[in-house]
Protein backbone atom coordinates (compact mmCIF):
# COMPACT_ATOMS: atom_id res chain seq x y z
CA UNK A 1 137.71 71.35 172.99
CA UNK A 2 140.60 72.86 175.16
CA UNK A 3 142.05 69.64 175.89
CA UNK A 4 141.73 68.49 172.06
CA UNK A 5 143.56 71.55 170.92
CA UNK A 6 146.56 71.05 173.71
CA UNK A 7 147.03 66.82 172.59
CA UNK A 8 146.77 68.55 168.91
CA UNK A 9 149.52 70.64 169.89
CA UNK A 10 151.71 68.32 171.52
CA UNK A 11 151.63 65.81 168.99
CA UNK A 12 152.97 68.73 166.49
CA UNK A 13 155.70 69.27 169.00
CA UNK A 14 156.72 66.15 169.61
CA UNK A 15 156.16 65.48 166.08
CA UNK A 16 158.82 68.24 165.08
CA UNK A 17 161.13 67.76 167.76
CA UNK A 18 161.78 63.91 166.36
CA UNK A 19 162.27 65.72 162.42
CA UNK A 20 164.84 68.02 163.99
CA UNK A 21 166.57 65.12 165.98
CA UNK A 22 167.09 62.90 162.83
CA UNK A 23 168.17 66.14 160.71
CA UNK A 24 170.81 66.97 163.32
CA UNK A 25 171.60 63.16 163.98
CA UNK A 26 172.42 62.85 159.57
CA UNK A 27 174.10 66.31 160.15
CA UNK A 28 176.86 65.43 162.52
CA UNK A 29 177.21 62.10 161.13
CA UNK A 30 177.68 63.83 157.71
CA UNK A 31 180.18 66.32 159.07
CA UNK A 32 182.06 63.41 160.92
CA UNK A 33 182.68 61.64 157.07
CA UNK A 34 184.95 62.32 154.67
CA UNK A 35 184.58 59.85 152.42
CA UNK A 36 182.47 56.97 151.64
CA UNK A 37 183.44 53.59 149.62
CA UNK A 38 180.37 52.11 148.60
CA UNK A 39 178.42 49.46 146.16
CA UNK A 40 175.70 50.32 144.48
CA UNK A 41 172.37 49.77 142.26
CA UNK A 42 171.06 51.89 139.75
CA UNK A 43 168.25 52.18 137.67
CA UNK A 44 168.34 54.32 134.40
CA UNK A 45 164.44 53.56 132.70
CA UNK A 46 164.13 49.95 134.42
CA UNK A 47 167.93 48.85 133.18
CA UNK A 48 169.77 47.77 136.27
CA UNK A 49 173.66 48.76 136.68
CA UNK A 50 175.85 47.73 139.55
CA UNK A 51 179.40 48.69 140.80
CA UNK A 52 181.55 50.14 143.43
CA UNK A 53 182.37 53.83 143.89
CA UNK A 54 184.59 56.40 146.10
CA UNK A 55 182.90 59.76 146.98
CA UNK A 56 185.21 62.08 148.82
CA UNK A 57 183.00 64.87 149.65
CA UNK A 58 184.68 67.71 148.00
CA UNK A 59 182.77 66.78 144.92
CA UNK A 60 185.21 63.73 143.64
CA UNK A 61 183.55 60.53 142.96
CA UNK A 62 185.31 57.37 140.70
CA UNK A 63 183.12 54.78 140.09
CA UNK A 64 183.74 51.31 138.60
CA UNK A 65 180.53 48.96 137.02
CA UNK A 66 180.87 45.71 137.58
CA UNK A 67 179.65 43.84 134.31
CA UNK A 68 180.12 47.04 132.00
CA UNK A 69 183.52 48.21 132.82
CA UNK A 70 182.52 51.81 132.87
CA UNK A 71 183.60 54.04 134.38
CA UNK A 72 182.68 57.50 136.10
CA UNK A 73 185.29 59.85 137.84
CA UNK A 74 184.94 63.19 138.85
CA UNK A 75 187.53 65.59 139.95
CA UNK A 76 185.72 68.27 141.77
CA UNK A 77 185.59 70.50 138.44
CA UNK A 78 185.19 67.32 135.62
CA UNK A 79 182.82 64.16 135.37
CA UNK A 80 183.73 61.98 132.37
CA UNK A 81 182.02 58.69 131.82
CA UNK A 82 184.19 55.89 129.99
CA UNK A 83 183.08 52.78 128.57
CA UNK A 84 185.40 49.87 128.57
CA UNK A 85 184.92 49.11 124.94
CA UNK A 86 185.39 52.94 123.61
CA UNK A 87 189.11 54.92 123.91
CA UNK A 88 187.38 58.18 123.96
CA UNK A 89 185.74 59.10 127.38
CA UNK A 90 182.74 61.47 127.33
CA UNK A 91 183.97 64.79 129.69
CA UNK A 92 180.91 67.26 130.75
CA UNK A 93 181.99 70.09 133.49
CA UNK A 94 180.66 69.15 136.82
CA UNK A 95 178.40 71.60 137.53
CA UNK A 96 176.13 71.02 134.34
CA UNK A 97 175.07 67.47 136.42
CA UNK A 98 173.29 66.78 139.75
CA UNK A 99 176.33 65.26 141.26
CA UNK A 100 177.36 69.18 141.55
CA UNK A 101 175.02 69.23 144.70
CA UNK A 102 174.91 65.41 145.48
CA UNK A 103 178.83 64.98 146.29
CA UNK A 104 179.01 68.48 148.01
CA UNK A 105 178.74 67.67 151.78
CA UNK A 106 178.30 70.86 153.11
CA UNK A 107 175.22 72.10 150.44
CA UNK A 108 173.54 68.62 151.64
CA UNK A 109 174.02 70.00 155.12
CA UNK A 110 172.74 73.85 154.66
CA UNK A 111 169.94 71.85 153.07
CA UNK A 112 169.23 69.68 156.13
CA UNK A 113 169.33 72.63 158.35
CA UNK A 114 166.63 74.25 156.40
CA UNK A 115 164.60 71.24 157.76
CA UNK A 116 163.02 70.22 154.81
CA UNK A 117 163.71 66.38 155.79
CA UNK A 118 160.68 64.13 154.96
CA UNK A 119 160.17 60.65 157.04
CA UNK A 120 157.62 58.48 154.72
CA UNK A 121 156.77 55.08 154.17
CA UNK A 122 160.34 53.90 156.24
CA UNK A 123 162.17 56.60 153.95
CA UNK A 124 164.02 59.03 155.45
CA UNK A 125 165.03 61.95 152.27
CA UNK A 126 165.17 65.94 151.53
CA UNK A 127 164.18 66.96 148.12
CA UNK A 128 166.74 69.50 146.16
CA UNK A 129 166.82 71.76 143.47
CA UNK A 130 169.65 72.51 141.07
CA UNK A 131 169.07 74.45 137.32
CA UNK A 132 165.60 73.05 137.16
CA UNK A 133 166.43 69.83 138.32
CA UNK A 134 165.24 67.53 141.00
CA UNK A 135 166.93 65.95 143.27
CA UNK A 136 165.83 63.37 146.09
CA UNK A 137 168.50 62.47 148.74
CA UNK A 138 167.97 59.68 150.87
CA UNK A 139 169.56 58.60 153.91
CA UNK A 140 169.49 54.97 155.97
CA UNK A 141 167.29 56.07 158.99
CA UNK A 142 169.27 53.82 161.74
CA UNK A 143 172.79 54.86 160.33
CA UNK A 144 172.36 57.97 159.20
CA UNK A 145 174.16 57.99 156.44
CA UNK A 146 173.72 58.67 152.67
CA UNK A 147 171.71 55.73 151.35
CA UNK A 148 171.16 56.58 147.61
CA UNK A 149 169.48 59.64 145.05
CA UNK A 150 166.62 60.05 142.79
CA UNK A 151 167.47 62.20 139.59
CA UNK A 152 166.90 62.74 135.97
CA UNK A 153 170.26 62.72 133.93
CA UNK A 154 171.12 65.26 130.89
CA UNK A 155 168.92 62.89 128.80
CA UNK A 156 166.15 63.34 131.16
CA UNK A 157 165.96 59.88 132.04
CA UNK A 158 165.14 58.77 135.45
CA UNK A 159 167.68 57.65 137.57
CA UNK A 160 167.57 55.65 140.79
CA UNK A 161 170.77 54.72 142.13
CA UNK A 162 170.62 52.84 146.00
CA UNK A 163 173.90 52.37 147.63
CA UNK A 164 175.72 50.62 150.77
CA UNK A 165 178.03 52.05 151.92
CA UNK A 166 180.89 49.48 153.05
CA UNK A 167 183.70 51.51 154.43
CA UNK A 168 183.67 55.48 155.93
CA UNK A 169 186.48 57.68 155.89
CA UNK A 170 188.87 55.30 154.51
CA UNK A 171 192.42 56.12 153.19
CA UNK A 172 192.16 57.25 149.50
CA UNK A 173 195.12 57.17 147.06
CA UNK A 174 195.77 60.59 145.77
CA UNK A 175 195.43 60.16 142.37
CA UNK A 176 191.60 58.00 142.23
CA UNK A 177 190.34 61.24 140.85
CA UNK A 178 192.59 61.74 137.94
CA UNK A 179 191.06 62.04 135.08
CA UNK A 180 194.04 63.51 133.31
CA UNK A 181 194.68 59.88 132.95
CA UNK A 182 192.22 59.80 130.12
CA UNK A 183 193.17 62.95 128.08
């Protein structure tokens, strides 16, 4: 029985020790990136949506989809949402949406270091909360970087966006996150 309790024990350790090495590996490789450029797939209630975006990761995201023509830009404070066949964007304040939390680098890391990181089923993700809303993050297990977010948007629809990330800390024209460009 001793012996059973000490391999019981061990595995734990070891166990936690390879949690804590992935959460610190996503942690500096998060606080090494600025920015990522990035294609993506989402899934809003089984409709698919592709696209490329720009997250810098002071909460500023502009986003492009590919057959629509919308378009999603955030400026830190502002998200609007335009759709190529409408003048009139939609605006909503920032920190009424998930992306709030998602495109805030260091909030993903305070969350990491709380070491709430799952590894499941080849899925490496930490679950958040913001105003009553859940949030899965989940990261590429061999890179370590952000690989996509579960959600439910404002009209509490599920949302499934996957991304691949082609390019970190690239050079970013100053202006991508205008959206006084839309006013």
């Amino acid at each position: 029985m001793k012996y059973f309790l000490i391999a019981v024990l061990i595995l734990l350790l070891t166990t936690a020790k390879a949690y804590s090495d992935i959460t610190k590996k996503i942690i500096n490789t998060l606080e090494k990136s600025n920015n990522y450029e990035f294609r993506f797939i989402q899934n809003i209630n089984k409709k698919k949506e592709t696209g490329n975006c720009i997250l810098l990761f002071d909460r500023k995201i502009n986003c492009k989809y590919d057959i629509t023509g919308k378009i999603l830009i955030s400026d830190g404070k502002n998200l609007i949402i335009k759709n190529k066949n409408s003048d009139n964007p939609n605006f909503y304040k920032l920190k009424n949406t998930a992306f709030y939390k998602i495109l805030d680098k260091r909030y993903l890391i305070s969350e990491l270091l709380k070491s709430n990181i799952k590894d499941k089923n080849k899925e490496v993700f930490v679950y958040l909360n913001y105003q009553d809303i859940e949030i899965k993050i989940f990261f590429d297990k061999e890179k370590l970087l952000l690989k996509g977010w579960q959600t439910t948007d404002m009209y509490n629809n599920s949302v499934f966006t996957e991304i691949k990330i082609i390019e970190v800390n690239k050079r970013i024209p100053g202006d991508l996150f205008d959206i006084n460009k839309f006013n």
